[in-house]
Protein backbone atom coordinates (compact mmCIF):
# COMPACT_ATOMS: atom_id res chain seq x y z
CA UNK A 1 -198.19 -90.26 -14.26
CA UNK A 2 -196.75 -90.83 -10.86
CA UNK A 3 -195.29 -87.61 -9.60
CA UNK A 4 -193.50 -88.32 -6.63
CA UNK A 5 -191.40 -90.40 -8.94
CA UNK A 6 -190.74 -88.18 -11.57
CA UNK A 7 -189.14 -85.95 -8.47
CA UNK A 8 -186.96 -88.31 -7.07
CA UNK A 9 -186.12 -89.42 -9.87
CA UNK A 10 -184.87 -85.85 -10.56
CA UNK A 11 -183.31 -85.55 -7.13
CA UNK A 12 -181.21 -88.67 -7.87
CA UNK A 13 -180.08 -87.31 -11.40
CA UNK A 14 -179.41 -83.98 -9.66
CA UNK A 15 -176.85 -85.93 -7.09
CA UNK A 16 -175.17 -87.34 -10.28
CA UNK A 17 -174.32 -83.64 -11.15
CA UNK A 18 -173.52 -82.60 -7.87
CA UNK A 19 -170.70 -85.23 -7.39
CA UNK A 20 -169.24 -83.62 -10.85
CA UNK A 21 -169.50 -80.04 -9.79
CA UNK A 22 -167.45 -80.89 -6.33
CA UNK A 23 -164.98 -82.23 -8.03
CA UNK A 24 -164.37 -79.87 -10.55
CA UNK A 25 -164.80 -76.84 -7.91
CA UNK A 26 -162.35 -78.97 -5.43
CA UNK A 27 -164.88 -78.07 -2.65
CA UNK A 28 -167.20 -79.77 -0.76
CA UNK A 29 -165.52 -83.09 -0.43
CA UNK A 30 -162.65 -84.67 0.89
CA UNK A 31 -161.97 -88.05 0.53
CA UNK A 32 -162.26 -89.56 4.10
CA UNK A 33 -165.66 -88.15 3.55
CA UNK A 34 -166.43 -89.90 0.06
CA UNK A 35 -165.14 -93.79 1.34
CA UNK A 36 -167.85 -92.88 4.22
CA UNK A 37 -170.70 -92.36 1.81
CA UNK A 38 -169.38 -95.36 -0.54
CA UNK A 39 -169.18 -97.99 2.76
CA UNK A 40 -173.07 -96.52 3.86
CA UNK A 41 -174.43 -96.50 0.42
CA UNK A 42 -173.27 -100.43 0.03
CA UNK A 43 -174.55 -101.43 3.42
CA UNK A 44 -177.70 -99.60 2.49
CA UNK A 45 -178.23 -101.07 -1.33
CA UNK A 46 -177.08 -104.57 0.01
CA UNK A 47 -180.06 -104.19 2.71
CA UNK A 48 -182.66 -102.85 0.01
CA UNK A 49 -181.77 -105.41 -2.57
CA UNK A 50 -181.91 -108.20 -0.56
CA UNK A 51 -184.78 -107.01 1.96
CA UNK A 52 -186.79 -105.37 -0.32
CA UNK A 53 -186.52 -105.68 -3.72
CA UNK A 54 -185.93 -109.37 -4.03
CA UNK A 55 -188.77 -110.36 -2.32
CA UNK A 56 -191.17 -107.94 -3.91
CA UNK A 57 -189.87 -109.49 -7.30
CA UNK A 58 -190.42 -113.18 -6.69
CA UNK A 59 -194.00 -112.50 -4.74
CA UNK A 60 -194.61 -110.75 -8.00
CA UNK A 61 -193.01 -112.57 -10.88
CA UNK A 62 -192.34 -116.04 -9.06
CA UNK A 63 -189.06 -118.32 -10.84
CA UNK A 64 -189.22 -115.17 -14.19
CA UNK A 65 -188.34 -112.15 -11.59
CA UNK A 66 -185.38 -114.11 -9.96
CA UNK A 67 -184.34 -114.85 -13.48
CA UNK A 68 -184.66 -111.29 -14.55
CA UNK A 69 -182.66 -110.14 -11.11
CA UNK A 70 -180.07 -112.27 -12.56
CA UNK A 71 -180.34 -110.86 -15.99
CA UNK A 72 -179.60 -107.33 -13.91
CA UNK A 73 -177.37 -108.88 -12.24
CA UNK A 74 -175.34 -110.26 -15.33
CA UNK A 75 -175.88 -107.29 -17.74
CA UNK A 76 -174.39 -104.65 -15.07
CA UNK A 77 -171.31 -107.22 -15.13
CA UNK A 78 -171.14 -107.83 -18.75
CA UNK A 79 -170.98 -103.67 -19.23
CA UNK A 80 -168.39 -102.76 -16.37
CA UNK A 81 -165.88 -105.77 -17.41
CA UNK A 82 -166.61 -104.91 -21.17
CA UNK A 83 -167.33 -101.11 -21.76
CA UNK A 84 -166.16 -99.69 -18.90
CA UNK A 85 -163.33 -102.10 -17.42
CA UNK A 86 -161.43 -99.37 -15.94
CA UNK A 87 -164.33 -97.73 -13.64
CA UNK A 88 -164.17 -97.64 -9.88
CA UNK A 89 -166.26 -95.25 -7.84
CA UNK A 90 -163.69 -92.58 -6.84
CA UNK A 91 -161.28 -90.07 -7.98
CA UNK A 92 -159.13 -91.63 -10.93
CA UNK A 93 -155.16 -90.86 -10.30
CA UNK A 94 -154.47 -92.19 -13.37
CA UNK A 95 -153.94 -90.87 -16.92
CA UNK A 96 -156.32 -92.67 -19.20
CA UNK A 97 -157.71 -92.73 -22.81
CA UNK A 98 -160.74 -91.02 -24.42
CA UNK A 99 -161.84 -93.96 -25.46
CA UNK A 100 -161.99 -95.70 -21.99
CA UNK A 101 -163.75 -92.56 -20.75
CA UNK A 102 -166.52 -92.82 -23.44
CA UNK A 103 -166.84 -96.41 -22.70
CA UNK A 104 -166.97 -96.09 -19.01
CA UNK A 105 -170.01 -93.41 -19.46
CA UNK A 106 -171.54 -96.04 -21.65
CA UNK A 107 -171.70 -98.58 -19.58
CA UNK A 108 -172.77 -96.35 -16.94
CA UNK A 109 -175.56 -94.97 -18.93
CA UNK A 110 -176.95 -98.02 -19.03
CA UNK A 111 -176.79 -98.42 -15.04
CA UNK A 112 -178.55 -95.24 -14.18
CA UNK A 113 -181.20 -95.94 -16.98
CA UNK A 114 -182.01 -99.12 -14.56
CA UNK A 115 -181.96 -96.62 -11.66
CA UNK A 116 -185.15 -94.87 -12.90
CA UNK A 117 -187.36 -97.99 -13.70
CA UNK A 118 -186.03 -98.83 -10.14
CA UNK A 119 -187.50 -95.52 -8.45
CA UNK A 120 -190.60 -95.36 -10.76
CA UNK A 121 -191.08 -99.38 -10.24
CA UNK A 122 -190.78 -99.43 -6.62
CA UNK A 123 -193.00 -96.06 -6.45
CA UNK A 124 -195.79 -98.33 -8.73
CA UNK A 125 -195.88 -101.00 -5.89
CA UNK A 126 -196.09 -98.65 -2.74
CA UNK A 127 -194.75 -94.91 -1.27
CA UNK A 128 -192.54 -97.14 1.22
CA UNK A 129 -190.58 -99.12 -1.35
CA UNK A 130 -190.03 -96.02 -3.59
CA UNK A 131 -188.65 -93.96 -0.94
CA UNK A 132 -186.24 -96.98 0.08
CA UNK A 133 -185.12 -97.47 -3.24
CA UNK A 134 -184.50 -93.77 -4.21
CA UNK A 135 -182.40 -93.49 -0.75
CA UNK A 136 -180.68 -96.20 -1.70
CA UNK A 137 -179.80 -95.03 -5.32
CA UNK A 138 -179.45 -91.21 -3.94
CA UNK A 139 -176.27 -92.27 -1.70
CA UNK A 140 -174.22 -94.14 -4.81
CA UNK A 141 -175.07 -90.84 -7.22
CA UNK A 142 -172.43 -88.13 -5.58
CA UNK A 143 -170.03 -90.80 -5.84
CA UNK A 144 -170.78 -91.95 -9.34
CA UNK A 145 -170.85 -88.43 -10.63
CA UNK A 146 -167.23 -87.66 -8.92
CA UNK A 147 -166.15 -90.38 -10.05
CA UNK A 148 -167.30 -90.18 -14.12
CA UNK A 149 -165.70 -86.37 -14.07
CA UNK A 150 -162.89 -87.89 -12.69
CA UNK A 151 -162.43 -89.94 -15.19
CA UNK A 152 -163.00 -87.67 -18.01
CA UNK A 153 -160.24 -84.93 -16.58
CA UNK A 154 -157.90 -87.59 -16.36
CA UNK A 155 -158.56 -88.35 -20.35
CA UNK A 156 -157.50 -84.68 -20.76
CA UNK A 157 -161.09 -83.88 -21.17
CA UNK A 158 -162.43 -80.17 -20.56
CA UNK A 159 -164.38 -79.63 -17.73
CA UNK A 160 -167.21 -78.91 -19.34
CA UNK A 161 -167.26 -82.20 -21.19
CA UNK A 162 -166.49 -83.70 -17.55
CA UNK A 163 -169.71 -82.11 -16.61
CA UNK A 164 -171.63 -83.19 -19.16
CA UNK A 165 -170.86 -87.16 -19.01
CA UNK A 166 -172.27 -86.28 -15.50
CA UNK A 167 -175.00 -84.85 -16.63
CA UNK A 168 -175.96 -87.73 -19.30
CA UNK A 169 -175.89 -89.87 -16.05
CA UNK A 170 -178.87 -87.99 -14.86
CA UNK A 171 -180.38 -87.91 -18.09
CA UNK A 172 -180.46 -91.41 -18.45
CA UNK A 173 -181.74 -91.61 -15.07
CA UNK A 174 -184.66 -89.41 -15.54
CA UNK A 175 -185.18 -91.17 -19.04
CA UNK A 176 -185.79 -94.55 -17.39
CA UNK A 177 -188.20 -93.44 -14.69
CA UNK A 178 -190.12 -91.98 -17.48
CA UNK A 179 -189.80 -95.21 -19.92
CA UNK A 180 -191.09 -96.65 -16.63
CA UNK A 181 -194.49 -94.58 -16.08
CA UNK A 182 -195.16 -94.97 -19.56
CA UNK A 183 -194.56 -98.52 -20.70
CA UNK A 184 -196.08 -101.17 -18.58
CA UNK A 185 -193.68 -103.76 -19.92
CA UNK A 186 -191.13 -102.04 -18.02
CA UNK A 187 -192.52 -101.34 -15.01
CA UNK A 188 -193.19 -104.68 -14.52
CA UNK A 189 -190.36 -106.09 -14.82
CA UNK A 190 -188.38 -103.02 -13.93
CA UNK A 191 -188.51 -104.12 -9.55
CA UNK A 192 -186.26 -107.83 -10.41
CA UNK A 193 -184.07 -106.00 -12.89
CA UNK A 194 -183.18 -103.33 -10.35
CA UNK A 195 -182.93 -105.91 -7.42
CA UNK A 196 -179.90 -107.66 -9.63
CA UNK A 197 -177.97 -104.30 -10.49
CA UNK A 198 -178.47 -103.00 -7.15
CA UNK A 199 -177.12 -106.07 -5.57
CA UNK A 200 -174.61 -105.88 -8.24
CA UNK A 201 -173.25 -102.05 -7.43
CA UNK A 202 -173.77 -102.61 -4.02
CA UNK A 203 -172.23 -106.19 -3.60
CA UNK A 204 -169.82 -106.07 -6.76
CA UNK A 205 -168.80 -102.66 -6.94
CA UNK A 206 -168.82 -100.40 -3.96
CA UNK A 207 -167.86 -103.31 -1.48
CA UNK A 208 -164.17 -104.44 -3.28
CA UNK A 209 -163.55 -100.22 -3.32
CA UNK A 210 -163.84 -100.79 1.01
CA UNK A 211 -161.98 -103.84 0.94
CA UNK A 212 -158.79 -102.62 -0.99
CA UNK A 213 -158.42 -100.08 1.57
CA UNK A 214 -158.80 -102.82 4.31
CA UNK A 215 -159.76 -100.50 7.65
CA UNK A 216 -162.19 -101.85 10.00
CA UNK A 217 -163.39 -98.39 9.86
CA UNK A 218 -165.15 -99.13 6.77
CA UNK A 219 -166.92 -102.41 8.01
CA UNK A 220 -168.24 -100.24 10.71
CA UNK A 221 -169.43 -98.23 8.34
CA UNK A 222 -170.65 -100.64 6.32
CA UNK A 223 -172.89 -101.51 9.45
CA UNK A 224 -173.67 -98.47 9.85
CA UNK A 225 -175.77 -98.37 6.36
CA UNK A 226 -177.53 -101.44 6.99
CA UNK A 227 -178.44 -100.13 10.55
CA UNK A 228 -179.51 -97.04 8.95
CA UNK A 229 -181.99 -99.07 6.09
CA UNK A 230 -183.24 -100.78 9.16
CA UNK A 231 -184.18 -97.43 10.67
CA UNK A 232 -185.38 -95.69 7.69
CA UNK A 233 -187.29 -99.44 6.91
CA UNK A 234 -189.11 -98.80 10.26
CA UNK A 235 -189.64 -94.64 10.03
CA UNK A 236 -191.80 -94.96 6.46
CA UNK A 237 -193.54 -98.01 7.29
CA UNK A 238 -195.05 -96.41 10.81
């Protein structure tokens, strides 16, 4: 079983519940500082998807891995605009229903299963493309666990239950790298699923959350993670 997956794996699930317990302590984050991390994390994911992942996919699968990047692509889609229409990575100001809190962590569920096969996959092809990938993931996880708890409180949820939906988002993290290491199946076809859902958060989610605030802070921070997967791209691969 590959270890160094396994860990970051657990790291990433960890950041999930770290986002929850800032939120719920009202320390450690502001939120100047969380649209920073959101605009770096999508110039980052964009970079890994498209750099990275999609390339490693088709050299490996051929015309089936850009159809199964599409199939990630698609099913992240299907799941926010079905189960969890009301989801946006950040702190929710609005009152909202139990039931669109549960759904929301549904759909979410499913997107940080994907995250583990993505870690454990891109550990199974090389050290290089499993630490990209798990970088990229790692950035999107504070956010994504704020922003679940968020949600939750403003259902009228305890905070406990807040930080548990948090918490199932690492589970289900830690449950797919494991799937992962132990079905081949999935670990083959895990690197062009997580190329389409991490295009997907990165394109289709954490991009429209910049451009609604329209500052041309955030494309230069936006820049800023793609300069900064270019860097980190050079630094593992010396």
């Amino acid at each position: 079983m590959n270890q160094p997956a396994l860990l970051y794996a657990t790291l990433a699930a960890a950041a999930n519940l770290a986002g929850a317990v800032a939120l719920t302590s009202r320390a450690g984050w502001s939120v100047r500082a969380l649209e920073r991390l959101v605009a770096v994390s999508a110039g980052f994911m964009i970079s890994v998807a498209l750099a990275d992942l999609l390339p490693e996919a088709f050299a490996q699968s051929g015309e089936a891995g850009a159809l199964v990047a599409l199939a990630g692509y698609l099913l992240v889609h299907l799941t926010q605009h079905v189960l969890a229409a009301h989801f946006h990575f950040g702190e929710e100001t609005h009152e909202v229903s139990h039931a669109v809190s549960v759904s929301a962590l549904a759909g979410l569920m499913l997107h940080t299963f994907v995250d583990g096969v993505a870690i454990a996959s891109g550990f199974e092809v090389s050290a290089t493309l499993g630490g990209l990938v798990f970088v990229a993931i790692l950035l999107h996880k504070f956010p994504e666990g704020l922003a679940i708890t968020s949600l939750f409180l403003a259902a009228g949820s305890t905070r406990r239950a807040a930080l548990g939906a948090a918490a199932l988002l690492g589970a289900a993290t830690l449950a797919g790298a494991l799937l992962a290491e132990l079905v081949p199946v999935v670990a083959r076809w895990g690197l062009p699923l997580a190329a389409g859902v991490t295009l997907y958060v990165g394109a289709s989610n954490l991009v429209p959350e910049l451009q609604r605030g329209g500052k041309r802070k955030h494309a230069l921070e936006f820049t800023a993670g793609v300069v900064l997967y270019a860097v980190a791209r050079t630094l593992v691969r010396s």
